[in-house]
C-alpha atoms as a PDB file:
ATOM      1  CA  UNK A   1       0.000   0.000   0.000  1.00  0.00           C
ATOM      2  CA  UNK A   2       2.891   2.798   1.059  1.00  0.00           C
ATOM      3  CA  UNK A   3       4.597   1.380  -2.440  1.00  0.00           C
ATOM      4  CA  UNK A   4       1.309   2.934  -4.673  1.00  0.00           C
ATOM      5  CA  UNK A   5       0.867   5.744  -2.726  1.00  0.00           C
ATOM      6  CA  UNK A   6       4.512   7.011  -3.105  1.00  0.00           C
ATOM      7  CA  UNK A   7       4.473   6.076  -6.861  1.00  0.00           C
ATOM      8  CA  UNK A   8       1.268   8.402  -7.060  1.00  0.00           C
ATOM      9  CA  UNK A   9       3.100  11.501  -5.544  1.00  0.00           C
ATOM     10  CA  UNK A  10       6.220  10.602  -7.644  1.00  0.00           C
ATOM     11  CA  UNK A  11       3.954  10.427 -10.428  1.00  0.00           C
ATOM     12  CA  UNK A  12       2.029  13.829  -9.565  1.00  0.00           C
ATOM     13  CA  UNK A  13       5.504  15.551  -8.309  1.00  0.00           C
ATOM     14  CA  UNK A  14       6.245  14.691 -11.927  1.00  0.00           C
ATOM     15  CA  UNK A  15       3.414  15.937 -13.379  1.00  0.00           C
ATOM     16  CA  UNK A  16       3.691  19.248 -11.555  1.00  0.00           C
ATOM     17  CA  UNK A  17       7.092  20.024 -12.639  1.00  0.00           C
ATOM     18  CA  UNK A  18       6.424  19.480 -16.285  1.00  0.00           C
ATOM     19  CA  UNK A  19       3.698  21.383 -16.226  1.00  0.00           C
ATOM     20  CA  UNK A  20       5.499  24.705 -14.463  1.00  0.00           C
ATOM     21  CA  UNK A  21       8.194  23.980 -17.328  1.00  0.00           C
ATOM     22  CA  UNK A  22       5.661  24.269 -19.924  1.00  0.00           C
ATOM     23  CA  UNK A  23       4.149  27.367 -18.741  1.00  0.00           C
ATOM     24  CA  UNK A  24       7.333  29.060 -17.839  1.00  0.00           C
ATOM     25  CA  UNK A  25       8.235  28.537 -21.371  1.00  0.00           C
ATOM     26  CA  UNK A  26       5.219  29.684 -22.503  1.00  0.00           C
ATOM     27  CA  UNK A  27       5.624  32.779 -19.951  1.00  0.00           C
ATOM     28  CA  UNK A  28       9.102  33.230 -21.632  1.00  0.00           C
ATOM     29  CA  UNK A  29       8.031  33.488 -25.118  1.00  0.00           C
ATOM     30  CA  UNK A  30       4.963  35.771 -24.544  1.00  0.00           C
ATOM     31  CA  UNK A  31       7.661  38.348 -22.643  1.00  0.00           C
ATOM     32  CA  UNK A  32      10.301  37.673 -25.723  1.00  0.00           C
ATOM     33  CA  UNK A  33       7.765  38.722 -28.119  1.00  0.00           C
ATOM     34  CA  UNK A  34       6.817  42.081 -26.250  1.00  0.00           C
ATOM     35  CA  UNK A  35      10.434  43.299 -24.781  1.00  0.00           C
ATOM     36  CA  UNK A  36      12.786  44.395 -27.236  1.00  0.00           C
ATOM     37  CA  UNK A  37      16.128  43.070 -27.412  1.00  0.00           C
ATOM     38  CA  UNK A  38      19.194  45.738 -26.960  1.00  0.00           C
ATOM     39  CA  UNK A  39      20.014  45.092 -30.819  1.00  0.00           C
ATOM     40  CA  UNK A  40      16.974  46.249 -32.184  1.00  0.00           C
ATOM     41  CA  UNK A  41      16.489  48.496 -29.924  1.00  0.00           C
ATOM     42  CA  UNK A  42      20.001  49.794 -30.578  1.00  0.00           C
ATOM     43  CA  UNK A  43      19.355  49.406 -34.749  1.00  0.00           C
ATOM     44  CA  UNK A  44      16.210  51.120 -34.184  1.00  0.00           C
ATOM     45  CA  UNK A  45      18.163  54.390 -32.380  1.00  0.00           C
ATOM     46  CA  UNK A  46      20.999  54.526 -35.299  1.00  0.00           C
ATOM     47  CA  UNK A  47      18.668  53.804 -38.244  1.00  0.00           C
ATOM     48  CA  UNK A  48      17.015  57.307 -38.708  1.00  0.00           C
ATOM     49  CA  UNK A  49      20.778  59.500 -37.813  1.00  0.00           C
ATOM     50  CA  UNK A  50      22.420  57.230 -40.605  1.00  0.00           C
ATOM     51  CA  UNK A  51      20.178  57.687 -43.052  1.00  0.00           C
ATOM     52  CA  UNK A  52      19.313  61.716 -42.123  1.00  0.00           C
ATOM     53  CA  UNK A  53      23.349  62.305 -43.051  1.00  0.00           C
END
């Protein structure tokens, strides 16, 4: 009996830890898409003062 009930909270432990990967992924991915990264946001500064000269 103790043998099933520690494979079921192995099995949910598990299950708990894929799941806060998968939404910390998704979490990262949403925030990658709405922060710009210091290259564009460095491309986007230079762009306009090359081209004005």
């Amino acid at each position: 009996m103790y043998t099933s009930i520690s494979t079921k909270l192995a099995a949910l432990a598990l299950a708990l830890m894929v799941n806060s990967v998968i939404m910390g992924s998704v979490a990262y991915m949403f925030y990658a898409q709405q922060a710009p990264t210091s290259i564009t946001a460095l491309a986007s500064n230079t762009a306009p003062s090359a081209n004005a000269g």
